[in-house]
Protein backbone atom coordinates (compact mmCIF):
# COMPACT_ATOMS: atom_id res chain seq x y z
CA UNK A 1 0.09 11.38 -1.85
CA UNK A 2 -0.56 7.87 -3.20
CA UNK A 3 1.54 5.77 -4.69
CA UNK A 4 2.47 6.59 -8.74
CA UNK A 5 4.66 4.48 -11.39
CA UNK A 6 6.88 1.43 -10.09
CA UNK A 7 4.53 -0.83 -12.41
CA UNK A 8 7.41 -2.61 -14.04
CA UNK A 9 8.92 -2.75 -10.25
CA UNK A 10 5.90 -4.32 -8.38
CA UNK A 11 5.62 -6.95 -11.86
CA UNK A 12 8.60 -8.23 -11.18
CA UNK A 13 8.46 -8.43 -7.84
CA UNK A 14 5.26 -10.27 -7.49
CA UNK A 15 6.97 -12.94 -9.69
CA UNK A 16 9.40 -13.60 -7.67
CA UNK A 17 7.18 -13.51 -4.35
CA UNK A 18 5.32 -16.60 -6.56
CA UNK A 19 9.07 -18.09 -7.74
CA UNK A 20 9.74 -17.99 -3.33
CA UNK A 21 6.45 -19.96 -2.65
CA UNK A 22 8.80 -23.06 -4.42
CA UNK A 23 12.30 -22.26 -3.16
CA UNK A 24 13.61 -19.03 -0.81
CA UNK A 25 14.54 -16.09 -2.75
CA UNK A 26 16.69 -12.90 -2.42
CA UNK A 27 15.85 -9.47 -4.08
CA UNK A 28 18.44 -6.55 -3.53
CA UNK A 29 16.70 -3.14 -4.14
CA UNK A 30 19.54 -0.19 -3.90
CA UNK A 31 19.06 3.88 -4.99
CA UNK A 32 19.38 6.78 -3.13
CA UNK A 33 17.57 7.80 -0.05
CA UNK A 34 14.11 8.97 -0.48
CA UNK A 35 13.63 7.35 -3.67
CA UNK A 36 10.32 5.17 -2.12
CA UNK A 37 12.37 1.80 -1.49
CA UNK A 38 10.81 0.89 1.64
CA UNK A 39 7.37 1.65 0.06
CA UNK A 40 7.64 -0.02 -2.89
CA UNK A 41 8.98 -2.99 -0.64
CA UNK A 42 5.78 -3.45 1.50
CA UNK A 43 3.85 -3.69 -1.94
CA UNK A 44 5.46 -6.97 -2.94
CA UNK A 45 2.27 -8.24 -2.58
CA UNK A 46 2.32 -10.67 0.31
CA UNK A 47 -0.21 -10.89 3.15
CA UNK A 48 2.04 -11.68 5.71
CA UNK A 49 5.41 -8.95 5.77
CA UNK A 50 7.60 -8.86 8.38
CA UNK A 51 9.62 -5.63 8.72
CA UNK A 52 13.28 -4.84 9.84
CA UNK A 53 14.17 -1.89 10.37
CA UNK A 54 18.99 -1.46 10.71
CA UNK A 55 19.04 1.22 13.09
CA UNK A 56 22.04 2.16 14.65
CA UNK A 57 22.09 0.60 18.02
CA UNK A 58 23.33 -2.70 19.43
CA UNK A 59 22.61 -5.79 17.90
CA UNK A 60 21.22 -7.49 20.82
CA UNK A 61 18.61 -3.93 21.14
CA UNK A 62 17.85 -4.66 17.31
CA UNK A 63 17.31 -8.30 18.43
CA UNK A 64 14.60 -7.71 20.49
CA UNK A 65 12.75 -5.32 18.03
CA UNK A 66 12.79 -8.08 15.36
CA UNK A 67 11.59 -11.03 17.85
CA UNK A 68 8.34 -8.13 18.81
CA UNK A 69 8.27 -8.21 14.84
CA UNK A 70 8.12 -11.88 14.57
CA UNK A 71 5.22 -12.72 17.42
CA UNK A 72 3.33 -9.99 16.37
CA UNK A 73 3.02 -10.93 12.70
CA UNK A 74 3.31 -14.45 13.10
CA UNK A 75 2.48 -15.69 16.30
CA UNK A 76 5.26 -17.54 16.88
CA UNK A 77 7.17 -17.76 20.41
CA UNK A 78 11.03 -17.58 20.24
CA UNK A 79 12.67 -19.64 22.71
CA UNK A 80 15.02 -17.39 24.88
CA UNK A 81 16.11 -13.92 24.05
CA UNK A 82 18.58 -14.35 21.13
CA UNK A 83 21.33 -11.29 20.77
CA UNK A 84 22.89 -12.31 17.62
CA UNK A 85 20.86 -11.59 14.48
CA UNK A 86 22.33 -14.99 12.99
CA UNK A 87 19.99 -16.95 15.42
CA UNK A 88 16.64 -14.77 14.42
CA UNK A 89 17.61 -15.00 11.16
CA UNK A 90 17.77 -18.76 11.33
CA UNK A 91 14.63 -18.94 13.21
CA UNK A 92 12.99 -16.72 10.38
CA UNK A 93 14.63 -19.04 7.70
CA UNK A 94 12.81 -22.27 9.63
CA UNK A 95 9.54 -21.18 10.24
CA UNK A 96 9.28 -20.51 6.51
CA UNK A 97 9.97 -24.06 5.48
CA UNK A 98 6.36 -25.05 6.50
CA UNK A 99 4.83 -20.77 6.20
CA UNK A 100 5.92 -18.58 3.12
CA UNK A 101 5.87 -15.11 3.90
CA UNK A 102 8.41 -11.89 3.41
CA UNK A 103 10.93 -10.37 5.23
CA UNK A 104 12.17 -7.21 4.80
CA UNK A 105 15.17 -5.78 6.06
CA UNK A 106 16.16 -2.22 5.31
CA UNK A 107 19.05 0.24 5.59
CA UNK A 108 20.86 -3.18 5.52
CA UNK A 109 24.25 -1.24 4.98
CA UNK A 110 24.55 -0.49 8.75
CA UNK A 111 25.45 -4.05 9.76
CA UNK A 112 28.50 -3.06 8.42
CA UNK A 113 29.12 -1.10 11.51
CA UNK A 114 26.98 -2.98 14.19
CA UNK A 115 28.61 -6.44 13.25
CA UNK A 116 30.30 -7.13 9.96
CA UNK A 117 30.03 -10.97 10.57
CA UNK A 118 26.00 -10.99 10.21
CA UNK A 119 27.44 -11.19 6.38
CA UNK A 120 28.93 -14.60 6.50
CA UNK A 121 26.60 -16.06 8.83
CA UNK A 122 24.09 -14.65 7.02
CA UNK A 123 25.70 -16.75 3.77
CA UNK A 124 26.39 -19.51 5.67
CA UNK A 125 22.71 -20.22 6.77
CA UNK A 126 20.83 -18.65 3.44
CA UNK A 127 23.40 -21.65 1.47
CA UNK A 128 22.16 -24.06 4.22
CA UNK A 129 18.55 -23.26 4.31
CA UNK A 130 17.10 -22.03 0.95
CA UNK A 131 16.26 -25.05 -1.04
CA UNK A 132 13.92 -26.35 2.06
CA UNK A 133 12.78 -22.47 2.52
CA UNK A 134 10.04 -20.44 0.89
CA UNK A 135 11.31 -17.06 2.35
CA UNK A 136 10.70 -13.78 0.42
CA UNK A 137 13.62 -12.16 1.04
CA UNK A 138 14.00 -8.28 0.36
CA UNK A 139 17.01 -5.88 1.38
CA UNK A 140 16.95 -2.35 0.34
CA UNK A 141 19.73 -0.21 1.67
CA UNK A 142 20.59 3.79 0.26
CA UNK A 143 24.12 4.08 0.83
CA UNK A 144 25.15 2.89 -2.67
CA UNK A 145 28.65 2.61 -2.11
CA UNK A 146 27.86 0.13 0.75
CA UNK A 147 25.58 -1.86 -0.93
CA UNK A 148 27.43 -2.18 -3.67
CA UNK A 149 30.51 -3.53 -2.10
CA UNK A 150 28.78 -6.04 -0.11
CA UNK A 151 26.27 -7.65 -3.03
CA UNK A 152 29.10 -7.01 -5.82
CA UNK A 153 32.41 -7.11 -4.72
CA UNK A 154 33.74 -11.12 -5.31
CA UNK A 155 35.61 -10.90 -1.50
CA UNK A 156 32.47 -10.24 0.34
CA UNK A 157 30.36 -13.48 1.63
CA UNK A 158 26.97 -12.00 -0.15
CA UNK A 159 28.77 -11.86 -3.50
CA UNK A 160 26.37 -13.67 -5.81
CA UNK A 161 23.50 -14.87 -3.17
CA UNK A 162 20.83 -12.37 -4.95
CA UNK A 163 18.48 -14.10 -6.88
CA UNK A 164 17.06 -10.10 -8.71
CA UNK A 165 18.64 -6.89 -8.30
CA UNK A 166 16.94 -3.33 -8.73
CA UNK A 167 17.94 0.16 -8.53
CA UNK A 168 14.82 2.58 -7.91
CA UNK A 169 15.27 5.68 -10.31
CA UNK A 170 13.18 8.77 -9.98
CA UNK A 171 9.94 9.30 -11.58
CA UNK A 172 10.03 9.55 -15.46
CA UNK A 173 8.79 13.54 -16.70
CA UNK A 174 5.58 12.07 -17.82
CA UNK A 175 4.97 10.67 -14.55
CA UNK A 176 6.37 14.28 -12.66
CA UNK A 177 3.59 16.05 -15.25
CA UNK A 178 0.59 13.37 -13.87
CA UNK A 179 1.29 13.75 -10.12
CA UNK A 180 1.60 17.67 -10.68
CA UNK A 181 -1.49 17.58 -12.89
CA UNK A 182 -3.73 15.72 -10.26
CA UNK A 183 -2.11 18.44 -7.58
CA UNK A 184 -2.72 21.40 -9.78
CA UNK A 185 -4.91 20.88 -13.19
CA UNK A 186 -3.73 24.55 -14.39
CA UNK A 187 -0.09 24.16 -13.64
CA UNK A 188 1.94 26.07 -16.14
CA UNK A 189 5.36 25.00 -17.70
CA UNK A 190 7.09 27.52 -14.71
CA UNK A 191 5.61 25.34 -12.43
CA UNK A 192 6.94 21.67 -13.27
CA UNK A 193 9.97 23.03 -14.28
CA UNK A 194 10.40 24.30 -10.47
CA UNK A 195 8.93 20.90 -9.61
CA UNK A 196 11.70 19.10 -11.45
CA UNK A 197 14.01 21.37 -11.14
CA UNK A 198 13.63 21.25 -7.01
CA UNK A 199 13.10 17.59 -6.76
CA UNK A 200 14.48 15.51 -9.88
CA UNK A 201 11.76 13.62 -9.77
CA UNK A 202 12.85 11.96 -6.15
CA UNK A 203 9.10 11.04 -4.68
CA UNK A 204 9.98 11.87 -1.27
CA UNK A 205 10.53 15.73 -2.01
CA UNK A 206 7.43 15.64 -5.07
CA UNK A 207 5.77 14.50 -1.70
CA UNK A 208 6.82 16.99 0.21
CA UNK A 209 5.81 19.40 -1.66
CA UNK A 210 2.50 18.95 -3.15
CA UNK A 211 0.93 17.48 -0.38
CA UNK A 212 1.94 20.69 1.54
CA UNK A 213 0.01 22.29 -1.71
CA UNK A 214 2.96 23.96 -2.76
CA UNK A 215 1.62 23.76 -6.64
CA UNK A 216 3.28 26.51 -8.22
CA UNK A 217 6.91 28.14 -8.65
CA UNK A 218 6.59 30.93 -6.18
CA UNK A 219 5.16 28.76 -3.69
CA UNK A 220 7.82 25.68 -4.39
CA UNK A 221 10.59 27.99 -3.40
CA UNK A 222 9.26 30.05 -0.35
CA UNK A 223 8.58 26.06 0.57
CA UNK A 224 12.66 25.28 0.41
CA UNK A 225 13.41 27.86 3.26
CA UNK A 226 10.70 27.80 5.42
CA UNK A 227 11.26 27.29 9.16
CA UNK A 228 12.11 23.49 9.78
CA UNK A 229 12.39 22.72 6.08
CA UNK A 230 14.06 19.30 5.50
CA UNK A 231 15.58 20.89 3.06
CA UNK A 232 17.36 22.77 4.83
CA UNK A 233 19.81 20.09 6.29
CA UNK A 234 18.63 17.19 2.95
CA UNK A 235 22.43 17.35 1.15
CA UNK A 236 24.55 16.55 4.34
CA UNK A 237 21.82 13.61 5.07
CA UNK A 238 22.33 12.23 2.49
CA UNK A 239 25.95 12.57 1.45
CA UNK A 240 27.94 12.72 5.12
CA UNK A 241 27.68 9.17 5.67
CA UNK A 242 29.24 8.60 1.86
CA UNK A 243 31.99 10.55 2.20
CA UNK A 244 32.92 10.45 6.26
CA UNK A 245 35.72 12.48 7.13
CA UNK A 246 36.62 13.68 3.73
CA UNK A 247 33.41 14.86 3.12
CA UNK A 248 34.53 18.73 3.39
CA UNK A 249 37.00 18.66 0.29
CA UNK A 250 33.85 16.79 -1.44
CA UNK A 251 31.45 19.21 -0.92
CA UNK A 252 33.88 21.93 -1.90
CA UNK A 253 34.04 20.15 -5.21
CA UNK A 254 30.33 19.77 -5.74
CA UNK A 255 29.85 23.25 -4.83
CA UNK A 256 32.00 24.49 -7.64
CA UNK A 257 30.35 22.02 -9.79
CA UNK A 258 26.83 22.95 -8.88
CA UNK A 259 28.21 26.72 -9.46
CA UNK A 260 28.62 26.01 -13.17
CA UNK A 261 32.28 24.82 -12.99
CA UNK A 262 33.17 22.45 -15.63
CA UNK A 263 36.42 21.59 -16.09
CA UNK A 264 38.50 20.32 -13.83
CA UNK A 265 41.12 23.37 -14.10
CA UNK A 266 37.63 25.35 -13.37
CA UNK A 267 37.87 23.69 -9.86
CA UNK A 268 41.60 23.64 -9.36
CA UNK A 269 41.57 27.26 -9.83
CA UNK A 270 38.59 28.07 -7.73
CA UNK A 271 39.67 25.86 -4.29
CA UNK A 272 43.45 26.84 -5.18
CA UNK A 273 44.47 23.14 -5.08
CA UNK A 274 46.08 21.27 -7.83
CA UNK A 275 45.43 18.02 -6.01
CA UNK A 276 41.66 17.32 -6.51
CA UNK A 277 41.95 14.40 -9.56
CA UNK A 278 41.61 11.17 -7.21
CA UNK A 279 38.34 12.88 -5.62
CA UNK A 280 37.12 13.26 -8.84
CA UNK A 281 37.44 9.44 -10.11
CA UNK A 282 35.83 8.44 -6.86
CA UNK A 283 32.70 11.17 -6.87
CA UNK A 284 32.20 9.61 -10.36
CA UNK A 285 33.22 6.00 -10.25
CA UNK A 286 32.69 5.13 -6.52
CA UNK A 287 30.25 7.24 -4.93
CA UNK A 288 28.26 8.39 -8.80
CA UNK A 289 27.50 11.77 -7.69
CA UNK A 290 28.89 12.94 -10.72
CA UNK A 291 29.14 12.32 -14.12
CA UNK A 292 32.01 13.52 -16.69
CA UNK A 293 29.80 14.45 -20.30
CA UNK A 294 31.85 14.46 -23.52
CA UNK A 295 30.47 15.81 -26.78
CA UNK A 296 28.08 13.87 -28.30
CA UNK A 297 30.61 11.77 -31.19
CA UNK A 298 33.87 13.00 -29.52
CA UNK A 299 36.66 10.29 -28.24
CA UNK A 300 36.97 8.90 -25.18
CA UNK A 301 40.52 10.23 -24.32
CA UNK A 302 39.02 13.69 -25.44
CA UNK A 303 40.53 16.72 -23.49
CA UNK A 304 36.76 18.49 -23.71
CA UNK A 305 35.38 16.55 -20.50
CA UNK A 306 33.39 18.51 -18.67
CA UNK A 307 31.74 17.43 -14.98
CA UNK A 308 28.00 17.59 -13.98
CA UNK A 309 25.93 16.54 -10.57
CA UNK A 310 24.02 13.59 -11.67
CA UNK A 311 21.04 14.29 -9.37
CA UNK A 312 19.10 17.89 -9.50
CA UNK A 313 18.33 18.02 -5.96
CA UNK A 314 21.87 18.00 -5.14
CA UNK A 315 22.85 20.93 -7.97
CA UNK A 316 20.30 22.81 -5.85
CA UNK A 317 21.47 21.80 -2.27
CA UNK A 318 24.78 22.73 -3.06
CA UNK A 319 24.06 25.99 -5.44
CA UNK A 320 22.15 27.61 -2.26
CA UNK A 321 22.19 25.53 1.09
CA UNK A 322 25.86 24.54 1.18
CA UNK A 323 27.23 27.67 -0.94
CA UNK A 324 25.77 30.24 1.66
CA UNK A 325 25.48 28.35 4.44
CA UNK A 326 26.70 30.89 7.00
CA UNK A 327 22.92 32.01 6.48
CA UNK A 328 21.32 28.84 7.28
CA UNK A 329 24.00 28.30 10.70
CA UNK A 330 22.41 32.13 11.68
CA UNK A 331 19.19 31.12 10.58
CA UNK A 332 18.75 34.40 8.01
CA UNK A 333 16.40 32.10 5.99
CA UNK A 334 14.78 35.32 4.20
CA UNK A 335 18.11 36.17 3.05
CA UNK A 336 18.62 32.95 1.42
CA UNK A 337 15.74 32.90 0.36
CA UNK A 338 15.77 35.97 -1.49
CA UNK A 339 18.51 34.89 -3.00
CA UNK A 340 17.20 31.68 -4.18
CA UNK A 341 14.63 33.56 -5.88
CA UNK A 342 17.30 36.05 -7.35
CA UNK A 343 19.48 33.09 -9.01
CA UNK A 344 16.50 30.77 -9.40
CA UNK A 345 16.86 31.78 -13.36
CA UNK A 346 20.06 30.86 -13.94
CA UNK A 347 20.01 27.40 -12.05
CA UNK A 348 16.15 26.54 -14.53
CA UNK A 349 17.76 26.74 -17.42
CA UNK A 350 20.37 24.28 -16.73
CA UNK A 351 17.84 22.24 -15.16
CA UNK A 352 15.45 22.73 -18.60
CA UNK A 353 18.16 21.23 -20.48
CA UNK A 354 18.16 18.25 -18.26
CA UNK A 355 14.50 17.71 -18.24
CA UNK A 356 14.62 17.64 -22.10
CA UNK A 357 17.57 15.42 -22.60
CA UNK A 358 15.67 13.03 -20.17
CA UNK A 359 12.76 13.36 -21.44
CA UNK A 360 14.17 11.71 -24.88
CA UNK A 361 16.72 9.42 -22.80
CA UNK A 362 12.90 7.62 -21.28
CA UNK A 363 12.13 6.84 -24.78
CA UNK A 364 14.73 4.51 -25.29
CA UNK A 365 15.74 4.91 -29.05
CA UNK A 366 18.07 7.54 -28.75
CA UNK A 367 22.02 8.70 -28.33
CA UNK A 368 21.13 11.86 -26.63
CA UNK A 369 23.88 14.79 -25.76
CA UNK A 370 25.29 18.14 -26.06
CA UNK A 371 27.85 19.29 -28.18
CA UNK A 372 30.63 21.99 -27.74
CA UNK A 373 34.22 23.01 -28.85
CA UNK A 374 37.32 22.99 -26.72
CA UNK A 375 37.30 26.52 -25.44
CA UNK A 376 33.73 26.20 -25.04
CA UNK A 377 32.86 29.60 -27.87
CA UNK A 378 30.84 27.25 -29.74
CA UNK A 379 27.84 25.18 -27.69
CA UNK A 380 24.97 23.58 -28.83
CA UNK A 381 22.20 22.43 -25.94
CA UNK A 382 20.51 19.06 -27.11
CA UNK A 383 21.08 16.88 -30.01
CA UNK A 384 19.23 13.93 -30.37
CA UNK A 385 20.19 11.17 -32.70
CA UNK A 386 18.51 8.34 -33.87
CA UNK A 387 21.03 5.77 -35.18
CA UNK A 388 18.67 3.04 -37.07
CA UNK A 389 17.25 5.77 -39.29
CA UNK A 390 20.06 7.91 -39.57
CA UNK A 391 18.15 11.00 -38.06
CA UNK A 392 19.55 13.65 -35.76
CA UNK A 393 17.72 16.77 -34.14
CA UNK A 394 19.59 19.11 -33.02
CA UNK A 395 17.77 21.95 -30.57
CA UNK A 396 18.86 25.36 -29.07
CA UNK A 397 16.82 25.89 -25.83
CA UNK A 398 15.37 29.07 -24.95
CA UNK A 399 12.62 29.40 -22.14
CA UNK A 400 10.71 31.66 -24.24
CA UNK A 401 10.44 30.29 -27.61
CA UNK A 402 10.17 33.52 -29.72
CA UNK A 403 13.80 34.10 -28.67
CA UNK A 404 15.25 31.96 -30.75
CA UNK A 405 17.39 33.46 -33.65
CA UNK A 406 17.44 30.49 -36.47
CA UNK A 407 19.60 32.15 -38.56
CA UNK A 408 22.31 32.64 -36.03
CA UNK A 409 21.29 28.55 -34.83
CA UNK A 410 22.13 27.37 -38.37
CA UNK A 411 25.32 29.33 -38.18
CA UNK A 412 26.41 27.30 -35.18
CA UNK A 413 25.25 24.06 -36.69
CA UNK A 414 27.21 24.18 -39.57
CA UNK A 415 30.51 24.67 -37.65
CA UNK A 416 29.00 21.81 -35.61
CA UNK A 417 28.57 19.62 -38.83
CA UNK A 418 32.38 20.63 -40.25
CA UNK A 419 33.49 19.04 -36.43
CA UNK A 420 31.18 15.83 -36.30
CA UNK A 421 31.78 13.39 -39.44
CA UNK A 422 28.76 11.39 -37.97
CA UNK A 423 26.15 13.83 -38.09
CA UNK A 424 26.94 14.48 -42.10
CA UNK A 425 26.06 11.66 -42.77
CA UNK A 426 22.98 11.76 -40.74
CA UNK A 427 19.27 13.92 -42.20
CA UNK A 428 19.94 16.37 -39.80
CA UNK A 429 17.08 18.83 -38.73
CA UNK A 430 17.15 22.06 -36.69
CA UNK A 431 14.94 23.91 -34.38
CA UNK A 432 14.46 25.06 -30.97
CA UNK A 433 12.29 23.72 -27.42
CA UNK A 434 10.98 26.01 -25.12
CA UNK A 435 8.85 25.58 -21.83
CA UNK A 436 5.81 25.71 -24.09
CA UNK A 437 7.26 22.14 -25.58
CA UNK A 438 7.88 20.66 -21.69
């Protein structure tokens, strides 16, 4: 697939590959894995790139693959066989005084475990070196709790040594609806919704897909269980690491939430444990795998929290991989994926609600939410308020459009109205989106 989007990305990195051709310069791209950070990294736009690559293996092994890195790419002998990364790092820090070029260094979270002190020394020389060097520096790394504690916690050596700071998102809906359009000019409004609903708009799986020319619904999810999917095993990749030994009582809790439990009595009830509340502040506040919503208006200290997965792929992992995963350890893929197809339904229209509530969050001039009461009777989908004009929209979202009732909508939005202050005093209008309006 070629490369789509990342315009504003690749901008702003060029100008700072032109602000390290006067003094050395450190960029810190984080996101979650598969999100195209390595990719987007190579496309800084330098001629000369060198690449390292934090696998996990001894330093002095990792050593030797950088110094191949370094005479291939820029001729240049190193004296001896270093086996601290400190001394190639200073070496690569030298040679740029007199040759700008980039150096990339990914998955940097795993020095943590091969050698925490490659932080300070790391500090130490970048401090030393930078005025005199013209070194693109770029460090990418997906394990966001890592990354974040070494570039933003005050204790850590790194604390304040990057010059620009990105986090990769996943591709827009308007940019989901190109790639799928240049893959499959008839798609229908089933089909992207799969897409989306599938992949969240993470390129790695829209790659996976459609270059496989899996195009359409049917053929997206016969893709998720076919023999040596990556799907298959995609949620523990990405999460196990994260959450290390406690990662069972975590996935328990996503499971429930990716289920359609809400509340946190929801999940108490359903794992029979009244001790999940410190997991919870850390799956949203540490590791941001979830998110707690509150009705659009309501209080902070309101008792009507509810929890949500923040990423879609992971609402699906867990709905279907995790959930039945004593048919993935036998390998009774056509089971599971029967029932994938079976409970496809009820997993799209959550996701439809998503897609839509992004779809108005990319635009950038609205407070976008949901509204419902406390024992959850009363619910409205999407409302969509535009605070300069005073304008609100609120929606009910039905797949097919002629299903919508807007008698019985108006109904609920008028107990909405008698609940929200803020939205009386708003030109309110009312109406529904369906897949027709995707």
């Amino acid at each position: 697939m070629k490369f789509y989007d990342r315009d504003f990305e690749q901008h702003r990195l060029g100008e700072v590959l032109e602000q390290s051709r006067r003094e050395a310069r450190m960029t810190v791209l984080m996101g979650r894995r598969r999100i195209g950070k390595t990719e987007l990294s190579l496309r800084c736009g330098d001629d000369t790139v060198l690449y390292f690559f934090v696998g996990k293996k001894a330093e002095a092994l990792l050593c030797q693959d950088y110094i191949r890195e370094i005479e291939e790419k820029l001729g240049v002998p190193i004296l001896g066989t270093p086996s601290a990364f400190s001394e190639v790092f200073k070496f690569v820090l030298h040679v740029s005084e007199s040759r700008p070029f980039t150096l990339i260094i990914d998955e940097f979270q795993n020095f943590l475990k091969i050698n925490p002190a490659i932080f300070s020394d790391m500090q130490r020389d970048w401090d030393l070196h930078k005025r005199n060097s013209h070194l693109n520096l770029i460090i990418s790394g997906s394990v966001f709790t890592l990354m974040t504690k070494i570039f933003e916690d005050k204790e850590e050596p790194l604390f304040g040594r990057a010059d620009e700071k990105m986090t990769l998102e996943p591709f827009t809906t308007n940019v989901l609806k190109q790639i799928l359009r240049d893959f499959n000019p008839n798609y229908t409004p089933e089909d992207l919704l799969a897409l989306y609903s599938i992949t969240g708009g993470v390129p790695w799986y829209v790659t996976l897909l459609l270059d496989k020319g899996k195009t359409t619904k049917g053929k997206m999810l016969s893709a998720l269980t076919d023999e040596y999917s990556p799907f298959i095993t995609e949620g523990r990749n990405i999460l196990i690491e994260e959450f290390g030994t406690d990662y069972v009582t975590y996935f328990s809790i996503l499971t429930c939430i990716a289920c359609g439990m809400k509340t946190r009595a929801e999940i108490e009830n359903e794992l029979q444990n009244k001790n999940i509340g410190s997991y919870l502040v850390k799956l949203e506040d540490y590791y941001q795998v979830i998110t707690k919503s509150l009705p659009i208006f309501a209080k902070e200290n309101s008792k009507k929290a509810r929890y949500m997965l923040s990423d879609c792929f992971l609402i699906f992992w867990f709905r279907f991989f995790y959930k039945y995963q004593a048919l993935v350890e036998n390998r009774a893929m056509k089971a599971l994926g029967d029932i994938i197809k079976r409970d496809y339904n009820g997993v799209s229209g959550l996701m439809m609600e998503r897609y839509f509530m992004r779809k108005f969050q990319e635009e950038g001039r609205y407070i976008v939410g949901k509204w419902w009461d406390r024992k959850g009777d009363n619910e409205i989908d999407l409302i969509v308020v535009d605070i300069i004009e005073k304008e609100a929209w609120i929606y009910e979202l039905k797949k097919q459009g002629y299903r919508y009732k807007d008698g019985a909508f108006r109904e609920k939005v008028e107990r909405v109205l008698e609940q929200t202050p803020e939205l009386r005093k708003m030109t309110v209008h009312i109406g529904s989106l369906s897949l027709e309006d995707m």
